[in-house]
PDB file of N, CA and C in Angstrom:
ATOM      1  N   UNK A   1       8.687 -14.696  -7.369  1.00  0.00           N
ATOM      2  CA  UNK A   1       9.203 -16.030  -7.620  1.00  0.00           C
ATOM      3  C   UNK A   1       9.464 -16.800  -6.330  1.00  0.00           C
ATOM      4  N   UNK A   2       9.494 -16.241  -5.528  1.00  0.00           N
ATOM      5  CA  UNK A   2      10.000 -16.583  -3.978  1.00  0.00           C
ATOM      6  C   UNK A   2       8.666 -17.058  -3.372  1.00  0.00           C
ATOM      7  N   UNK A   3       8.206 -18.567  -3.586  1.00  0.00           N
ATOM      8  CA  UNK A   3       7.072 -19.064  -3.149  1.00  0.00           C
ATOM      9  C   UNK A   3       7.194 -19.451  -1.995  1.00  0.00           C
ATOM     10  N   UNK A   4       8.281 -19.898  -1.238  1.00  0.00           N
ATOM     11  CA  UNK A   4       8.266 -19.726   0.480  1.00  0.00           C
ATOM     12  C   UNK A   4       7.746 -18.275   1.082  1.00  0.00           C
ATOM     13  N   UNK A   5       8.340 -17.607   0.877  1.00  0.00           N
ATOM     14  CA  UNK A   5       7.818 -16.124   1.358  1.00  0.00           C
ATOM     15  C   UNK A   5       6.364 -15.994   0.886  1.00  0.00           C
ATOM     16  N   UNK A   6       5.511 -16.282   0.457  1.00  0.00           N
ATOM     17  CA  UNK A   6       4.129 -15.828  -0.040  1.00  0.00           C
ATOM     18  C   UNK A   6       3.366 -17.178   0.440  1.00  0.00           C
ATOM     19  N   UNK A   7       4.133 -17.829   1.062  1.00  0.00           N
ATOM     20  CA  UNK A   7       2.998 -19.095   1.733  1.00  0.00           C
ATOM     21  C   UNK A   7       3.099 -18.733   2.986  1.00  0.00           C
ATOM     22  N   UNK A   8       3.812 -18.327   3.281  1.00  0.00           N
ATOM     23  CA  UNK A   8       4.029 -18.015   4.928  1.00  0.00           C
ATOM     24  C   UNK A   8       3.634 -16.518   5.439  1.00  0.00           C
ATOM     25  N   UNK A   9       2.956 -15.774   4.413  1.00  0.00           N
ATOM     26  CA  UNK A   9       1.895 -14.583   5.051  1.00  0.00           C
ATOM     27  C   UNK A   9       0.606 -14.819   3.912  1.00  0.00           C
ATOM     28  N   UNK A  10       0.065 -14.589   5.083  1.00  0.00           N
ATOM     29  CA  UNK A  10      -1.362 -15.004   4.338  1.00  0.00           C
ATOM     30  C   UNK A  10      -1.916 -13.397   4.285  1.00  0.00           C
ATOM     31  N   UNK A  11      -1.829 -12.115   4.660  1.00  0.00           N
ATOM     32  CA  UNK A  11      -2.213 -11.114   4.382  1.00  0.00           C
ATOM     33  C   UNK A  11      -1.842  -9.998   3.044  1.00  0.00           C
ATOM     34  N   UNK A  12      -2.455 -10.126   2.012  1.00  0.00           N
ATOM     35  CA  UNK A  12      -1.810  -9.690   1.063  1.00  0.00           C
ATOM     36  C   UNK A  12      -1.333  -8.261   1.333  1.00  0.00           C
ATOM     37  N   UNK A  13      -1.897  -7.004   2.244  1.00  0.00           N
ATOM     38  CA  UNK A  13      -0.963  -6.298   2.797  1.00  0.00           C
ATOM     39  C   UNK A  13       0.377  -6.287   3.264  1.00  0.00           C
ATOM     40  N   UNK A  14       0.199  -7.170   3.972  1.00  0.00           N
ATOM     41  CA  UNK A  14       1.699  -7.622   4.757  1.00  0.00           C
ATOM     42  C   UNK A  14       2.868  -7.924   3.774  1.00  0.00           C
ATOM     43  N   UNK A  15       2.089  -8.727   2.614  1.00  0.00           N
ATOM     44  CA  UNK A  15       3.395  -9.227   1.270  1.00  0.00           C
ATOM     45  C   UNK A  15       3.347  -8.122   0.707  1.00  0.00           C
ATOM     46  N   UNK A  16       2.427  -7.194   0.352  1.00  0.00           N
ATOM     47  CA  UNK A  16       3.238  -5.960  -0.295  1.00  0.00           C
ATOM     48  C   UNK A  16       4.214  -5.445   0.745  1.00  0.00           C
ATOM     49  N   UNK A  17       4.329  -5.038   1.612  1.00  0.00           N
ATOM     50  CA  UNK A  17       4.914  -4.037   2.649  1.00  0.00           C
ATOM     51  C   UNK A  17       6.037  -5.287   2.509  1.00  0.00           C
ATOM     52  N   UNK A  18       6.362  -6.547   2.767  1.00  0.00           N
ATOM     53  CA  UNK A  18       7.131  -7.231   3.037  1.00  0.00           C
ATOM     54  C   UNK A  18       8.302  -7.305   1.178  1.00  0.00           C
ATOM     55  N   UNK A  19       7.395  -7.320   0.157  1.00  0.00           N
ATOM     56  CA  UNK A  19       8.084  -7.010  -0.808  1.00  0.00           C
ATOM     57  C   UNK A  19       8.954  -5.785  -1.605  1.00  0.00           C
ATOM     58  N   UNK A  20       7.920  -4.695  -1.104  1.00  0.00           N
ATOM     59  CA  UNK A  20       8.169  -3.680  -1.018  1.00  0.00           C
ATOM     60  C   UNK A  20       9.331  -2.997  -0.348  1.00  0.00           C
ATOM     61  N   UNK A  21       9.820  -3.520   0.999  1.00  0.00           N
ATOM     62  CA  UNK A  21      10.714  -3.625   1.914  1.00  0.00           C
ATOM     63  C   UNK A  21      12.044  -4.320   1.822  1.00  0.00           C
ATOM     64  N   UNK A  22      12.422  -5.484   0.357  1.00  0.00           N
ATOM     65  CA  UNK A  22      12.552  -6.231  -0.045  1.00  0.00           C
ATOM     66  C   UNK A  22      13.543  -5.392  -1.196  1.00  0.00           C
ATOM     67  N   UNK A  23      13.082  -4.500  -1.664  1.00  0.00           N
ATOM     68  CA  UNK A  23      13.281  -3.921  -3.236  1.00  0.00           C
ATOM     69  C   UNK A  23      13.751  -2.446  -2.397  1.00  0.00           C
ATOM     70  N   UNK A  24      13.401  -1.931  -1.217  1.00  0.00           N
ATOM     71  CA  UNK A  24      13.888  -1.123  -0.509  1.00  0.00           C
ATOM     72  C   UNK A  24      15.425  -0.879  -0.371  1.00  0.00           C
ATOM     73  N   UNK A  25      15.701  -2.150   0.268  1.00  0.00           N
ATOM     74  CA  UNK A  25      16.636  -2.570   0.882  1.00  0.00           C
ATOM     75  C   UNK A  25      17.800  -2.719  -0.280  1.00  0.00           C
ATOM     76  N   UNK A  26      17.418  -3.005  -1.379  1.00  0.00           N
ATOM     77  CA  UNK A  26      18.142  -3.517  -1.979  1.00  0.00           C
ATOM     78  C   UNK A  26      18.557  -2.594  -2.937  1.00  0.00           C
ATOM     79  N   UNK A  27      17.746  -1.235  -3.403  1.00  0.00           N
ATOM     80  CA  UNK A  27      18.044  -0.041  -4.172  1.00  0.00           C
ATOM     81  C   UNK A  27      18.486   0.551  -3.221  1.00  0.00           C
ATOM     82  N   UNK A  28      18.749   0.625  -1.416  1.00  0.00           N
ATOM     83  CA  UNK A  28      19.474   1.564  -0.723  1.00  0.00           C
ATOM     84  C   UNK A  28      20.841   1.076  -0.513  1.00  0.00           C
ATOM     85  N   UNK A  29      20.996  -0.330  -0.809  1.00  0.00           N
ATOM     86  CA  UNK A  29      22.466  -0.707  -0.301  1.00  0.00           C
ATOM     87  C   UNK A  29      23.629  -0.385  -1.332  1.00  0.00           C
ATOM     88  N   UNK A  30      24.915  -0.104  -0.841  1.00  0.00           N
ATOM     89  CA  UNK A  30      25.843  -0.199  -1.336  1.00  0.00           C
ATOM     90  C   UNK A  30      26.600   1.251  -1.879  1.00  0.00           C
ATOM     91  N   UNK A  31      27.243   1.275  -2.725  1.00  0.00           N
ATOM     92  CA  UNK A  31      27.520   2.938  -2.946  1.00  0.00           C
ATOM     93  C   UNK A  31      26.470   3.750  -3.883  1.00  0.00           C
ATOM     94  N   UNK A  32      26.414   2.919  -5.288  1.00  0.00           N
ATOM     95  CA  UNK A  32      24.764   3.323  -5.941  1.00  0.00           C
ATOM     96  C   UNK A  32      23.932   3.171  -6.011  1.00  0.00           C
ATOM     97  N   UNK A  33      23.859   1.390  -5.049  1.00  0.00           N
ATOM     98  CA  UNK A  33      22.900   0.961  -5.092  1.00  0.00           C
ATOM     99  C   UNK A  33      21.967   0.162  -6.391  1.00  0.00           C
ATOM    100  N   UNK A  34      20.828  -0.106  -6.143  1.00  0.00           N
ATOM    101  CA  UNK A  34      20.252  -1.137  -7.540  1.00  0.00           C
ATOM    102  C   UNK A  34      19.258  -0.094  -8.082  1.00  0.00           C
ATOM    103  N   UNK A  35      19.367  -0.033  -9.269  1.00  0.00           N
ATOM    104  CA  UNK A  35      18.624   0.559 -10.236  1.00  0.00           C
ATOM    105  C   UNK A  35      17.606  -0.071 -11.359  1.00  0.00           C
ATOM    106  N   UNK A  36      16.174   0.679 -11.041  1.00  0.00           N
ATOM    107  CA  UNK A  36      15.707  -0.576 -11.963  1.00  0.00           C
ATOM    108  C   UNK A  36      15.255   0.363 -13.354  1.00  0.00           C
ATOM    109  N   UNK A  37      14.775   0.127 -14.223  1.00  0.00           N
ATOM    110  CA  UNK A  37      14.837   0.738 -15.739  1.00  0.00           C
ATOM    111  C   UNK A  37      12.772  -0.086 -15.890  1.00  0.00           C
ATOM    112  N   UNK A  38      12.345   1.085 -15.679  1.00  0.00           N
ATOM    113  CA  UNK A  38      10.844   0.155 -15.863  1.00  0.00           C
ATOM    114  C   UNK A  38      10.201   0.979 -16.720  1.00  0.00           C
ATOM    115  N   UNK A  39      10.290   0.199 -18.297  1.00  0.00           N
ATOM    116  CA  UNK A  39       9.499   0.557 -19.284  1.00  0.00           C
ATOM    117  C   UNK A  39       7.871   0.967 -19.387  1.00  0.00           C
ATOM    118  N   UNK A  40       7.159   0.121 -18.661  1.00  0.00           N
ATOM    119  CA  UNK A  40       5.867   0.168 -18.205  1.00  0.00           C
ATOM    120  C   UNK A  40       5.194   1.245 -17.548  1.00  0.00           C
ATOM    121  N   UNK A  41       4.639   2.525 -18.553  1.00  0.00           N
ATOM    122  CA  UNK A  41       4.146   3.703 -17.564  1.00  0.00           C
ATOM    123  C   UNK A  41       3.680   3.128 -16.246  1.00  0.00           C
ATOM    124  N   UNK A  42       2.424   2.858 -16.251  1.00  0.00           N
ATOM    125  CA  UNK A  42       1.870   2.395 -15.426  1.00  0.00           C
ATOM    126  C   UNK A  42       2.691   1.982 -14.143  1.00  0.00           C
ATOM    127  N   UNK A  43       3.259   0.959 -14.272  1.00  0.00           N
ATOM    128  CA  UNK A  43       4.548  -0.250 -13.583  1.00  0.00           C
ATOM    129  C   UNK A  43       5.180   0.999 -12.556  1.00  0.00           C
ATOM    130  N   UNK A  44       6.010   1.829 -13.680  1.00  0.00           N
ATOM    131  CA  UNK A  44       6.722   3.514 -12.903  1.00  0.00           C
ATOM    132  C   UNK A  44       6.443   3.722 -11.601  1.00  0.00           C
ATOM    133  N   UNK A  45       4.868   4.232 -12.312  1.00  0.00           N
ATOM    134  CA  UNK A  45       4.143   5.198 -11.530  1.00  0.00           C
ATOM    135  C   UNK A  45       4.142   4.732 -10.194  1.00  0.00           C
ATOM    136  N   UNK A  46       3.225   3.052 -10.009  1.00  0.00           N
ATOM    137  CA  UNK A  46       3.503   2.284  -9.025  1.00  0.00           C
ATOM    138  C   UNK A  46       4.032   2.527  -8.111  1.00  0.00           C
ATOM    139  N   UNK A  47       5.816   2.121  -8.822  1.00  0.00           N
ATOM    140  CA  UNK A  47       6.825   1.907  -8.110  1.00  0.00           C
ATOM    141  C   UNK A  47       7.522   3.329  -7.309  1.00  0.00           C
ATOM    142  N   UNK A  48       6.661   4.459  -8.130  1.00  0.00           N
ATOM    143  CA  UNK A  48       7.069   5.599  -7.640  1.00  0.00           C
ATOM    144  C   UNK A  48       6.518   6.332  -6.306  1.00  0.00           C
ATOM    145  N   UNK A  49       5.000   5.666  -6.149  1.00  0.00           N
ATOM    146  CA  UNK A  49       4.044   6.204  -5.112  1.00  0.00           C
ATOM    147  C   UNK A  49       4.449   5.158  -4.488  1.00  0.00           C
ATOM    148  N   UNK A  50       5.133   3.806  -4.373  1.00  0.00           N
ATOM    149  CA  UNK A  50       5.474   2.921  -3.125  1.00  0.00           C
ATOM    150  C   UNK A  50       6.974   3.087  -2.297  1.00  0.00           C
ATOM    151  N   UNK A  51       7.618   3.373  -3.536  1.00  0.00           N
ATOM    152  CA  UNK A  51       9.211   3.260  -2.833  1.00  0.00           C
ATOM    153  C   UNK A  51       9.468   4.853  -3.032  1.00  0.00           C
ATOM    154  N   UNK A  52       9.715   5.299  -1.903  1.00  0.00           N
ATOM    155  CA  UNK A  52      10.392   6.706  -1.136  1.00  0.00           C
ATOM    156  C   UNK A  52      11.815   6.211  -1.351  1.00  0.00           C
ATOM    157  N   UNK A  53      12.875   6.912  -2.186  1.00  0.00           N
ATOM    158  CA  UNK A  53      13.899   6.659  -1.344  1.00  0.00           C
ATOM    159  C   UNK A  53      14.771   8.399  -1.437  1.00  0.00           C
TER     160      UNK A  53
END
């Protein structure tokens, strides 16, 4: 949704790693941190081979 950020890298590598980094940050902060609930096998799997935490 964040259309400043995706006009200002033009390498679609870079916006994954930059989004990715994004959703990082944000499931490591705090005491439990953010949790996401993703119905979508597929979607999971994704999110499972990108974000290490």
């Amino acid at each position: 949704m964040d259309i400043n950020g995706k006009r200002s890298i033009d390498d679609p590598k870079e916006l994954e790693r930059y989004i990715i980094n994004i959703y990082k940050t944000l499931m490591t902060r705090g005491i439990k941190g953010t949790y996401l609930f993703i119905v979508d096998k597929e979607l999971r799997a994704y999110f499972k081979s990108k974000i290490i935490v």
